[in-house]
PDB file of N, CA and C in Angstrom:
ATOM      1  N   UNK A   1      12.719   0.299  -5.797  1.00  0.00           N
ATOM      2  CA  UNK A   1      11.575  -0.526  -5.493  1.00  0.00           C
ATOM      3  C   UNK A   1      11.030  -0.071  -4.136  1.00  0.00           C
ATOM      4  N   UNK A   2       9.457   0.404  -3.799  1.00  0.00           N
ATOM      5  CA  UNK A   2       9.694   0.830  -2.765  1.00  0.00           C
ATOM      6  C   UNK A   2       9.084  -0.650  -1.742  1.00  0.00           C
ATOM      7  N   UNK A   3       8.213  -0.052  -0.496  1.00  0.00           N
ATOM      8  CA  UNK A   3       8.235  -1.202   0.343  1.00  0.00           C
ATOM      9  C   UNK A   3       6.854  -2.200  -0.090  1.00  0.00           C
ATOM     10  N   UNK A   4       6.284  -1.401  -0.363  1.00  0.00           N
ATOM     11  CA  UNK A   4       4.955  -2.043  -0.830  1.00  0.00           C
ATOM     12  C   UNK A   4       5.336  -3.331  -1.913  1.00  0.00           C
ATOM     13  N   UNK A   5       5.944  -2.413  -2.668  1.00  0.00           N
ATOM     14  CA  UNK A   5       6.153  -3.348  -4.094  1.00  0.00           C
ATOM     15  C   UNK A   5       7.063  -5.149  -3.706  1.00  0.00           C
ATOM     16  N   UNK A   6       8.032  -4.384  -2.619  1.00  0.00           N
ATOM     17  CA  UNK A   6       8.872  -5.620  -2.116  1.00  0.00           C
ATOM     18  C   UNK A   6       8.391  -6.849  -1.471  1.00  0.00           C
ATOM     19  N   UNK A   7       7.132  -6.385  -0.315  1.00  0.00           N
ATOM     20  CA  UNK A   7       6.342  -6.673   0.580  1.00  0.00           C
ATOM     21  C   UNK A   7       5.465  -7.920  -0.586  1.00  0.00           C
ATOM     22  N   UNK A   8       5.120  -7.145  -1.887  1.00  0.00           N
ATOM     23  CA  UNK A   8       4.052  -8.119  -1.997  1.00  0.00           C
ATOM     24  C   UNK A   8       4.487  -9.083  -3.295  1.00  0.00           C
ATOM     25  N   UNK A   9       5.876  -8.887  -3.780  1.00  0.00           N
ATOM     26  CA  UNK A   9       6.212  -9.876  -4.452  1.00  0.00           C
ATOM     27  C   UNK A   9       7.669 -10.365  -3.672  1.00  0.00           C
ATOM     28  N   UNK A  10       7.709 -10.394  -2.501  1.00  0.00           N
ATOM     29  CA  UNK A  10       8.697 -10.812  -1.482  1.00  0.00           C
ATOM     30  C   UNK A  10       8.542 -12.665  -1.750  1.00  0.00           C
ATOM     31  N   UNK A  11       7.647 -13.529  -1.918  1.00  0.00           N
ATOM     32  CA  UNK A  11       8.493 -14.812  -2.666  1.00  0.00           C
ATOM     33  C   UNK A  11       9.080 -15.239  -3.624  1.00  0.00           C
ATOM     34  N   UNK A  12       8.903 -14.223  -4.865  1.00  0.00           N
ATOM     35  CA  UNK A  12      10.018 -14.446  -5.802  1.00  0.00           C
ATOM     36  C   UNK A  12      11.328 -13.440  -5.617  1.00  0.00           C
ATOM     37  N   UNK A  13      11.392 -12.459  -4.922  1.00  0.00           N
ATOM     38  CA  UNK A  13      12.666 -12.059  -4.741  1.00  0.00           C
ATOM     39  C   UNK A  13      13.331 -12.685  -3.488  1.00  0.00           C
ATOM     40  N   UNK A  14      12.581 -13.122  -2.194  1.00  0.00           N
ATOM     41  CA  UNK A  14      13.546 -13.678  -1.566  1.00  0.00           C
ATOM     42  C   UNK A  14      14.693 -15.189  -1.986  1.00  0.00           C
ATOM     43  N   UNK A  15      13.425 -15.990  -3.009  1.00  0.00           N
ATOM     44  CA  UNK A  15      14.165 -16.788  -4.215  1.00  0.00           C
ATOM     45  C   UNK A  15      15.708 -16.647  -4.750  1.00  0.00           C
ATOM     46  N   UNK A  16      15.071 -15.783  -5.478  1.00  0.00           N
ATOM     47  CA  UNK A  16      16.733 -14.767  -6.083  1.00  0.00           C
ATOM     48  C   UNK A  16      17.749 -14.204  -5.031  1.00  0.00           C
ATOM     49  N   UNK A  17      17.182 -13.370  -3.288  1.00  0.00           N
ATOM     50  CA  UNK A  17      18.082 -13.525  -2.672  1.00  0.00           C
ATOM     51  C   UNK A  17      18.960 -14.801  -1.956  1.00  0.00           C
ATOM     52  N   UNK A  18      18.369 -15.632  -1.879  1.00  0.00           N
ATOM     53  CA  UNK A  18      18.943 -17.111  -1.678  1.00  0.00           C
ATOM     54  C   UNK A  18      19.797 -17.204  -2.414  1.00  0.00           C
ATOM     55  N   UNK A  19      19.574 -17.187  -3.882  1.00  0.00           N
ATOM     56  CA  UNK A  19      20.406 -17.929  -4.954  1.00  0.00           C
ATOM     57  C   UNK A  19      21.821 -16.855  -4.515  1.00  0.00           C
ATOM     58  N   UNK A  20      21.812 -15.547  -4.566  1.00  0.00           N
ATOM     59  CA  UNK A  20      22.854 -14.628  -4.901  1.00  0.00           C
ATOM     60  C   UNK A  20      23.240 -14.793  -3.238  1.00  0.00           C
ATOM     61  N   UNK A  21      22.774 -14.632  -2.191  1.00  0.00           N
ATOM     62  CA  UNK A  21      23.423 -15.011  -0.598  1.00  0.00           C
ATOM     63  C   UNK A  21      23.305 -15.991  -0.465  1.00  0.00           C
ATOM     64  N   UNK A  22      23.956 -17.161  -0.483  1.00  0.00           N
ATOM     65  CA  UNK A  22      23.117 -18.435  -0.309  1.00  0.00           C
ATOM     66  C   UNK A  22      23.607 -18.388   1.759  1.00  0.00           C
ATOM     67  N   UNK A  23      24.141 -17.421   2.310  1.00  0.00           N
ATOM     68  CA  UNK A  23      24.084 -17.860   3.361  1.00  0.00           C
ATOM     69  C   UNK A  23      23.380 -17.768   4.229  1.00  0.00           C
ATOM     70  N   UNK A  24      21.880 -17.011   3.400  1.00  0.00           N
ATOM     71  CA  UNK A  24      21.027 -16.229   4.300  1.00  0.00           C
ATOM     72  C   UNK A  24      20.213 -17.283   4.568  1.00  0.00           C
ATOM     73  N   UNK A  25      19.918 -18.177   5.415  1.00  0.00           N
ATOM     74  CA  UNK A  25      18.606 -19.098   5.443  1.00  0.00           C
ATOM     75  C   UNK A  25      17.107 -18.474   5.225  1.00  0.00           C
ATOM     76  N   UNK A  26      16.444 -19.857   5.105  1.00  0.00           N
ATOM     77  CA  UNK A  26      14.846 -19.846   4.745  1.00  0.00           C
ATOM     78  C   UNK A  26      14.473 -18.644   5.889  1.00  0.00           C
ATOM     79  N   UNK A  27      15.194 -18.723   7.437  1.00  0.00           N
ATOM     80  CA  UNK A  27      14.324 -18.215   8.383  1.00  0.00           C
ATOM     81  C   UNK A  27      14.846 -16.949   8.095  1.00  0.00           C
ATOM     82  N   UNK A  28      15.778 -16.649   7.905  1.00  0.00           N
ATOM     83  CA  UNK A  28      16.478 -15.159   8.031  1.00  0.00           C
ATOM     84  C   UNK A  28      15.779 -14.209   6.885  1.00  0.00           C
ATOM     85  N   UNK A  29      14.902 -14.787   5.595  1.00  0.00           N
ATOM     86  CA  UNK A  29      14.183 -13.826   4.723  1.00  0.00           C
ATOM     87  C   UNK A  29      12.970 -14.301   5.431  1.00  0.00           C
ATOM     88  N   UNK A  30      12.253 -15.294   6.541  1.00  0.00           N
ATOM     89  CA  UNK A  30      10.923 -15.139   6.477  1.00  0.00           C
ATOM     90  C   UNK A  30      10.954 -13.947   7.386  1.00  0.00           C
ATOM     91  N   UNK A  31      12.215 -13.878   8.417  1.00  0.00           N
ATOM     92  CA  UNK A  31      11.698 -12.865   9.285  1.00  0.00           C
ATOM     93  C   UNK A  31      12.091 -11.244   8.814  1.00  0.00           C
ATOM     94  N   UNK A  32      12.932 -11.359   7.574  1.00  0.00           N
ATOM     95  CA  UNK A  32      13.022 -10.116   7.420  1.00  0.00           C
ATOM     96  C   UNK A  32      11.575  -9.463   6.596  1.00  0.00           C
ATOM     97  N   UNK A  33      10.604 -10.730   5.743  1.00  0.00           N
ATOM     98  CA  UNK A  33       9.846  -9.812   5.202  1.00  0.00           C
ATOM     99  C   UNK A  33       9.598  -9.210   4.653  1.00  0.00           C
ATOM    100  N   UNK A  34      10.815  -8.873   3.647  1.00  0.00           N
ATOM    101  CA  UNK A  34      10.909  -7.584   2.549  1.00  0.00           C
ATOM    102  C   UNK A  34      11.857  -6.305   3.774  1.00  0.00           C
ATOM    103  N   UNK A  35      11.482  -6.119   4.811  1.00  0.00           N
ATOM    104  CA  UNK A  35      12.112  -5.589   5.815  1.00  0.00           C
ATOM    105  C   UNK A  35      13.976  -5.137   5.303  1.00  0.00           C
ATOM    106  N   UNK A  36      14.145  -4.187   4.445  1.00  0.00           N
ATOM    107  CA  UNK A  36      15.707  -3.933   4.153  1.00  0.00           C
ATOM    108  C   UNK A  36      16.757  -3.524   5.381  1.00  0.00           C
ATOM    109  N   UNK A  37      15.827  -3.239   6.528  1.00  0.00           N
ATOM    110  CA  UNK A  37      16.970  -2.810   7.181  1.00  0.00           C
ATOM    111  C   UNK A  37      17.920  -4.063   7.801  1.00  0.00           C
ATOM    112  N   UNK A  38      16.396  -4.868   8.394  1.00  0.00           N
ATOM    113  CA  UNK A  38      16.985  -6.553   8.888  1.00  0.00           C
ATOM    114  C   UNK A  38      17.542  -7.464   8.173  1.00  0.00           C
ATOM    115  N   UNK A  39      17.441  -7.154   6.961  1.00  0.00           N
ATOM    116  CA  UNK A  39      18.141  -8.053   5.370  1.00  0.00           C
ATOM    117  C   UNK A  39      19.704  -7.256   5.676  1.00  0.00           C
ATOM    118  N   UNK A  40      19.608  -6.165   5.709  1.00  0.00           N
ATOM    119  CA  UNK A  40      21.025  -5.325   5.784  1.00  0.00           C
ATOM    120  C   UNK A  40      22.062  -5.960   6.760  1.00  0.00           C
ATOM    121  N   UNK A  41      21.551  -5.498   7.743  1.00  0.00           N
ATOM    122  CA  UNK A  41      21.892  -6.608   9.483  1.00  0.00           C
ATOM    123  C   UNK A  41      22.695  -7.743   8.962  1.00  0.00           C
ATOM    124  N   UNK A  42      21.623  -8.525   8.647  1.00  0.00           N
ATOM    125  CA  UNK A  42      21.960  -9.716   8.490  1.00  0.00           C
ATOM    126  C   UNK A  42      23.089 -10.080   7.220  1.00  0.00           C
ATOM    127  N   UNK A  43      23.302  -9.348   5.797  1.00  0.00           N
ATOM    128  CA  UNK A  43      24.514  -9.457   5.155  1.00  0.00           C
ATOM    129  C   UNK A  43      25.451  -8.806   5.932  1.00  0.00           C
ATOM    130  N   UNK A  44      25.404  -8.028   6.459  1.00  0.00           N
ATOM    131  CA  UNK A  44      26.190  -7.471   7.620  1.00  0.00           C
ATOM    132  C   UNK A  44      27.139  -8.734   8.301  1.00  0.00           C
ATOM    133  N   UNK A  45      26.401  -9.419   8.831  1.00  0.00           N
ATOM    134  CA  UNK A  45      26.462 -10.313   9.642  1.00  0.00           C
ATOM    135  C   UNK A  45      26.929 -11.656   9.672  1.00  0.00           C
ATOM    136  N   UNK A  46      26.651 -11.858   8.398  1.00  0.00           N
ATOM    137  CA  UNK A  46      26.754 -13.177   7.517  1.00  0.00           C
ATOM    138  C   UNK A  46      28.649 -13.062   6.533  1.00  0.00           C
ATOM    139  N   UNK A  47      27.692 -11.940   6.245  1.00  0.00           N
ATOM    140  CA  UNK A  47      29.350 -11.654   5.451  1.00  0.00           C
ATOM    141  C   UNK A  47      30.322 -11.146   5.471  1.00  0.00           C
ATOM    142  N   UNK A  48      30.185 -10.182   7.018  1.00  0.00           N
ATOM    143  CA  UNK A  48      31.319  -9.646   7.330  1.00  0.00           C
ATOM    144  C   UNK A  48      31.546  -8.547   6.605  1.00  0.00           C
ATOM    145  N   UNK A  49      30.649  -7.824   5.962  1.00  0.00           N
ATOM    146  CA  UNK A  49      30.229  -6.608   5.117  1.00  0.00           C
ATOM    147  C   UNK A  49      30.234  -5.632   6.208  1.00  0.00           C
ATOM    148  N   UNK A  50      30.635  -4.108   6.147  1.00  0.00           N
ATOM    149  CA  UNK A  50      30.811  -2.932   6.255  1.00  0.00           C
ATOM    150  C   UNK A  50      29.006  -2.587   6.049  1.00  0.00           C
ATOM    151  N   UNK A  51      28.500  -1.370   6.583  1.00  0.00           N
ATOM    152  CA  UNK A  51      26.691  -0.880   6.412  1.00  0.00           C
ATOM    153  C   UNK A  51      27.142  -0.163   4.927  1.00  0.00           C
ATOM    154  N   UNK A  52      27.920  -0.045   4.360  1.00  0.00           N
ATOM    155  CA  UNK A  52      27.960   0.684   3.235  1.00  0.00           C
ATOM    156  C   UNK A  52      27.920   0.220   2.345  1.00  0.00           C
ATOM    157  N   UNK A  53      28.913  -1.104   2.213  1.00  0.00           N
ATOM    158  CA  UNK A  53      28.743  -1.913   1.581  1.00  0.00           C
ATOM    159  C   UNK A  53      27.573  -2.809   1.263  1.00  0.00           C
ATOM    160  N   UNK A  54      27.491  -3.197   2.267  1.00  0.00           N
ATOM    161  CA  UNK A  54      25.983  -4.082   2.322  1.00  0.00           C
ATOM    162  C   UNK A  54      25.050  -3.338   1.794  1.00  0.00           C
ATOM    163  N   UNK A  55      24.656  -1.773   2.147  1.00  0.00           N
ATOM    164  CA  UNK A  55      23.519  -0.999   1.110  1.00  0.00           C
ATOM    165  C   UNK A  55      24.152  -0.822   0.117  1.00  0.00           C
ATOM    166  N   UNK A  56      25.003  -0.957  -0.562  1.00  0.00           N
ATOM    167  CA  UNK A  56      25.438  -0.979  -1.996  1.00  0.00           C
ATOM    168  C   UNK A  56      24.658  -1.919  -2.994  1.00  0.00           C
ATOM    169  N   UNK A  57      24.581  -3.199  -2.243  1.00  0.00           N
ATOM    170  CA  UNK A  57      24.981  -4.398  -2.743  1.00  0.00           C
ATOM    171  C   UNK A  57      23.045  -4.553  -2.694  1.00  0.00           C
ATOM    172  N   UNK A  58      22.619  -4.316  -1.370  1.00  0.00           N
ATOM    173  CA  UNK A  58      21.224  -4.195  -1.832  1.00  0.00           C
ATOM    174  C   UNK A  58      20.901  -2.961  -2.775  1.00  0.00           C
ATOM    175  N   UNK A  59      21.335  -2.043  -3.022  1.00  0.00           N
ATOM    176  CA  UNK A  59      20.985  -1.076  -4.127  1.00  0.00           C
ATOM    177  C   UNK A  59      21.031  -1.928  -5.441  1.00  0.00           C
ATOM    178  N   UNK A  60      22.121  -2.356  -5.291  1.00  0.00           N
ATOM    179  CA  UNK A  60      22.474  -2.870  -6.785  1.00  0.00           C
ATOM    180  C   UNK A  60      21.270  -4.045  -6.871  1.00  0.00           C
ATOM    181  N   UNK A  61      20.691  -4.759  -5.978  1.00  0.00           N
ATOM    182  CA  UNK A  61      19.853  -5.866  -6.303  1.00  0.00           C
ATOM    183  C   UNK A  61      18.414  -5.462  -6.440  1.00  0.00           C
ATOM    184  N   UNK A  62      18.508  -4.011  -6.243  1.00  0.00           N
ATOM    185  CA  UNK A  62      17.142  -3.387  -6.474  1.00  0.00           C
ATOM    186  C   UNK A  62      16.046  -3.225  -5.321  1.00  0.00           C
ATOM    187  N   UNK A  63      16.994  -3.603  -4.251  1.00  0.00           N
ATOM    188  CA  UNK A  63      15.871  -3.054  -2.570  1.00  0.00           C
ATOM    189  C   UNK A  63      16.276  -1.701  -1.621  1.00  0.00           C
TER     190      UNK A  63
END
């Protein structure tokens, strides 16, 4: 998916990222934006995820 595509249907996927992270708050997808690197960070961060892991896990969710 590239950034454009993320950028402009970014309220129904940040939706679905809620449901599947639920630890990411409302503010933590408004400020990421579609933004994968700051989404990364932040499962990083949240979950105590490895950068490899965490881009896995967004690969697999399609960002």
């Amino acid at each position: 998916m590239n950034k454009d595509t993320i950028k402009g249907d970014w309220k129904q996927l940040s939706g679905k990222i809620k449901a599947k992270w639920g630890e990411l708050t409302d503010d933590d997808l408004k400020q990421s934006e579609g933004n994968s690197e700051y989404l990364l960070g932040k499962l990083q961060e949240k979950y105590g995820l490895a950068k490899d892991k965490a881009k896995q896990h967004l690969k697999d969710f399609g960002l």
